[in-house]
Protein backbone atom coordinates (compact mmCIF):
# COMPACT_ATOMS: atom_id res chain seq x y z
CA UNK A 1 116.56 125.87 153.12
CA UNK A 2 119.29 125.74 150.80
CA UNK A 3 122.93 123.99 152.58
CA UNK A 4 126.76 123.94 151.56
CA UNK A 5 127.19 120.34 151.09
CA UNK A 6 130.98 118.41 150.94
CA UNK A 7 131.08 115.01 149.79
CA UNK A 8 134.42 113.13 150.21
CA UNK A 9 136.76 110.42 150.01
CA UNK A 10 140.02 109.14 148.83
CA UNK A 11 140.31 108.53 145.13
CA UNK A 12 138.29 106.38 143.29
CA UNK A 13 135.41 106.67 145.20
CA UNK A 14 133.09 107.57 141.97
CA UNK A 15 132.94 111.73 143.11
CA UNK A 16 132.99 112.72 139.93
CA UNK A 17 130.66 110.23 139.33
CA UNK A 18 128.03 110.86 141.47
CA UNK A 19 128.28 114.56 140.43
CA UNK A 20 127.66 113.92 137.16
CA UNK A 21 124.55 111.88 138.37
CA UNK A 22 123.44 114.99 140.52
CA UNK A 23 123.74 117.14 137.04
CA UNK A 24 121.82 115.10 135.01
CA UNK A 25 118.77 114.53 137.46
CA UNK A 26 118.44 118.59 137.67
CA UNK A 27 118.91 118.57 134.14
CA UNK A 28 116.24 115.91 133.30
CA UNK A 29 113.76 117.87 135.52
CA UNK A 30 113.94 121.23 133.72
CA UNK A 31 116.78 122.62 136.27
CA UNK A 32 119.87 124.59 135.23
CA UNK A 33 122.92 124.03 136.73
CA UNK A 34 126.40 125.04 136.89
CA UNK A 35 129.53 122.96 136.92
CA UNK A 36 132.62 123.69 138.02
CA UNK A 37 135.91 122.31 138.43
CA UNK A 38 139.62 122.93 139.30
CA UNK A 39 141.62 125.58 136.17
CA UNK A 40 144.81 123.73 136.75
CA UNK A 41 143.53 120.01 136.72
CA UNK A 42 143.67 118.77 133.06
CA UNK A 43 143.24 114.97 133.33
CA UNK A 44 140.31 114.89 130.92
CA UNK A 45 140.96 118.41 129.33
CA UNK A 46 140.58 121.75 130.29
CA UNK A 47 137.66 122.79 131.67
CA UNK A 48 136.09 119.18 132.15
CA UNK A 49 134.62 116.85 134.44
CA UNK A 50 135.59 113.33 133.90
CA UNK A 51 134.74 110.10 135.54
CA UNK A 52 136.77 106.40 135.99
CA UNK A 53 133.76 105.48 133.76
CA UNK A 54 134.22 107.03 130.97
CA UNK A 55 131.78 110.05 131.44
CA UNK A 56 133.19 113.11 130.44
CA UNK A 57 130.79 116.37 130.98
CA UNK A 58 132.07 120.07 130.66
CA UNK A 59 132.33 122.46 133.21
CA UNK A 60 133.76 126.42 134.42
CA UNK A 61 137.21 126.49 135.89
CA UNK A 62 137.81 127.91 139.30
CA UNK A 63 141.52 129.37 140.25
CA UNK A 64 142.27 131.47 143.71
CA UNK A 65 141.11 134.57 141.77
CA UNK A 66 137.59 133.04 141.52
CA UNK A 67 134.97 134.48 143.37
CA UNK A 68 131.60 132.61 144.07
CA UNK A 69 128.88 135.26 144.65
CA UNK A 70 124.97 135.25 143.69
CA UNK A 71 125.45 137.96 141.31
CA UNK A 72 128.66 136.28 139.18
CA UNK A 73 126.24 133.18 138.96
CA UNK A 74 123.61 135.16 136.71
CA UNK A 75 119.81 134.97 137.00
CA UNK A 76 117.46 133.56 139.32
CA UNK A 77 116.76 130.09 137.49
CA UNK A 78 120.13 128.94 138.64
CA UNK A 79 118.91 125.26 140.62
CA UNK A 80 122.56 123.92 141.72
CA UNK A 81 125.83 124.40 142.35
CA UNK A 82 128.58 121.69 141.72
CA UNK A 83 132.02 121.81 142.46
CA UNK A 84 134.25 118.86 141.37
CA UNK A 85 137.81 119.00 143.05
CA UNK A 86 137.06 120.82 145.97
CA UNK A 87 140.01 120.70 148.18
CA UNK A 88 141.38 123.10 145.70
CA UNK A 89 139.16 125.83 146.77
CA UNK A 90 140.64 128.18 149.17
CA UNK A 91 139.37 128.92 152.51
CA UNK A 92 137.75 132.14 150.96
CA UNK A 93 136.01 130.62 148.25
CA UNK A 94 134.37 128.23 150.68
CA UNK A 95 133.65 130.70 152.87
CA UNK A 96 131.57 132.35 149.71
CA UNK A 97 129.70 129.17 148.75
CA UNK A 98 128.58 128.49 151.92
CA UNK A 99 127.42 132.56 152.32
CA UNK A 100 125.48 131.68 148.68
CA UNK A 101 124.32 128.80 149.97
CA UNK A 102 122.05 130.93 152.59
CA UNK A 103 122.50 133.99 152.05
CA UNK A 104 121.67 133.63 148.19
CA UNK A 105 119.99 130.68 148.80
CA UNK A 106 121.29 128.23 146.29
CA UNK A 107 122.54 124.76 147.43
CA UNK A 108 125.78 124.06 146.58
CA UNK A 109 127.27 120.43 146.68
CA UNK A 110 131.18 120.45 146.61
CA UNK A 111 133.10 117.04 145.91
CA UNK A 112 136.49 116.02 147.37
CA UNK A 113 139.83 114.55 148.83
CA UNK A 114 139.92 115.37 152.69
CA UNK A 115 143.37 114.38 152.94
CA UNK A 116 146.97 114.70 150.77
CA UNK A 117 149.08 111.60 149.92
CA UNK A 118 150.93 112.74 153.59
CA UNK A 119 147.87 112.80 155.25
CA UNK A 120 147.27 116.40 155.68
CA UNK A 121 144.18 118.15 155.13
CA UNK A 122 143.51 120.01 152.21
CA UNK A 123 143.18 123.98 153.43
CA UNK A 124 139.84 124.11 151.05
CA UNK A 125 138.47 120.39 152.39
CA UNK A 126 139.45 121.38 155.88
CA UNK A 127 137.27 124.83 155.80
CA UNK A 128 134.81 122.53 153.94
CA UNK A 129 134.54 120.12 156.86
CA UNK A 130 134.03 123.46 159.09
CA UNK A 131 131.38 124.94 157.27
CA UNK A 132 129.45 122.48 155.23
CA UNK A 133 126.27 122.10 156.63
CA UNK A 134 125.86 118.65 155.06
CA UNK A 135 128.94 116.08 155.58
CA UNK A 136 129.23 112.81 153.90
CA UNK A 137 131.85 110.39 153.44
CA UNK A 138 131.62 108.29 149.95
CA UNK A 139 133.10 105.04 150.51
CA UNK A 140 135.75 102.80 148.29
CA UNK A 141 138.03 99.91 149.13
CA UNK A 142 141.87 99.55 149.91
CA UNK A 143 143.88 96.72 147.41
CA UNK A 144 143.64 94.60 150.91
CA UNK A 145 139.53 95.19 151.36
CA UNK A 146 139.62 97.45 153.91
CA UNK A 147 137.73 100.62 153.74
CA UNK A 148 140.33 102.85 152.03
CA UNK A 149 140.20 106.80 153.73
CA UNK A 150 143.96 107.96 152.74
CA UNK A 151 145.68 108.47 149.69
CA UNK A 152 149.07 107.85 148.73
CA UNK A 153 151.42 108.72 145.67
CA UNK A 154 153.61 106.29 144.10
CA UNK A 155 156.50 107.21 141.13
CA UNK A 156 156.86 105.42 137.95
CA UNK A 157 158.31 102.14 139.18
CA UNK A 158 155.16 101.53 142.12
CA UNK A 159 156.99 103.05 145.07
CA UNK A 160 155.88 105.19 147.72
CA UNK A 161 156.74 109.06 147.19
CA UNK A 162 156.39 110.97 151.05
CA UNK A 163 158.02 114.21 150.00
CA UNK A 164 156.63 116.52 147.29
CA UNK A 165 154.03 119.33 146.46
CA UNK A 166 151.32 118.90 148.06
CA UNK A 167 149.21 119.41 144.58
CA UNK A 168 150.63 117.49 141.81
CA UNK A 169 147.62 116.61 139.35
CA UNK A 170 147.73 112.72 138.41
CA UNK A 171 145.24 109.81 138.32
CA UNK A 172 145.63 105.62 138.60
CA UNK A 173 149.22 106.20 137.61
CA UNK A 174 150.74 108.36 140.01
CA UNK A 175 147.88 107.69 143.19
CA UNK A 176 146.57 104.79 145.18
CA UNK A 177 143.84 104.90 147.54
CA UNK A 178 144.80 103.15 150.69
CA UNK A 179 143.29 102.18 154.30
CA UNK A 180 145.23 103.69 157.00
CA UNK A 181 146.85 100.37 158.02
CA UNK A 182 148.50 100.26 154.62
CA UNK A 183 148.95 103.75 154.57
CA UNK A 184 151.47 103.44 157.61
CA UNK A 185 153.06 99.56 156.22
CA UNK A 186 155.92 101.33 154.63
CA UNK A 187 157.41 103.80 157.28
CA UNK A 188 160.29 101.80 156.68
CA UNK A 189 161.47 104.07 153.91
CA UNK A 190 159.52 103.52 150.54
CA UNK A 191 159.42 100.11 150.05
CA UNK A 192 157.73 99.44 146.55
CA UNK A 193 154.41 98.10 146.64
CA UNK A 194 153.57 94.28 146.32
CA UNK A 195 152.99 93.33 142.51
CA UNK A 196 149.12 93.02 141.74
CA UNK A 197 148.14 94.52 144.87
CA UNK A 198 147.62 98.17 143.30
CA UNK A 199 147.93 97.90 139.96
């Protein structure tokens, strides 16, 4: 039985990664697949899937308009589904991979943030969480060893930003992944971030 499957964590958890991995092992057994990731996120170029490591891989964009449906996705070879960025989908667009994941009955595995740099859920990781029928956290560390599950966004001089869009595309420079006990250390307005411990 095929399954909607949501993979997340807070940045720099090796998503992209481990997507890339997925691609290349239904690749290397004869398996088509199709790769897609967010139109407006441009970190590695338009219409590409990059990784911390260096791997870069093409992919399809999605925007709102997208819609994920058996019949957009072409023939019957079709193996795989993945979705890099996934908190970008909407609500809808889950909805739709998770009705082609058994109803057209082609897995789909969707990779994500859960959370903003406030700590609110993403609408498309939140309908994820709802309707995936396979959840699993990826794990990565904090700068003080915890596990790190939040993230947090930091201006040019290393200091907390709490305000803001809640989509604002940036890597290692503008993001920190954080455990929630450092996530909450600054409530005291913004203080900026001890030297060396994120960067």
């Amino acid at each position: 039985m095929s399954k909607l499957y949501f993979r997340y964590a807070a940045m720099n958890a090796g998503k992209s990664t481990a997507l890339l991995q997925v691609a290349y092992n239904y690749e290397e057994r004869g398996m088509r697949v199709r790769l897609f990731t967010a139109a407006h996120d441009d970190r590695h170029g338009r219409g590409a899937i990059g990784s911390r490591l260096g791997l870069t891989r093409e992919a399809e964009t999605f925007a709102p308009s997208t819609v994920f449906d058996r019949a957009g996705l072409g023939d019957d070879t079709l193996a795989c589904v993945l979705v890099d960025e996934a908190q970008f989908l909407t609500p809808e667009q889950v909805r739709q991979l998770h009705r082609l994941a058994h109803a057209g009955h082609l897995p789909v595995i969707c990779y994500g943030l859960r959370s903003d740099f406030r700590g609110d859920a993403f609408p498309g990781s939140a309908m994820l969480l709802t309707l995936a029928d396979d959840v699993e956290e990826m794990k990565t560390i904090c700068a003080c060893a915890r596990k790190a599950t939040m993230n947090i966004r930091i201006d040019a001089q290393g200091r907390r930003v709490k305000d803001g869009d809640q989509v604002e595309i940036g890597g290692n420079d503008r993001y920190r992944a954080v455990c929630p006990s450092c996530f909450y250390a600054d409530d005291d307005g913004g203080a900026v971030l001890a030297p060396g411990l994120f960067g």
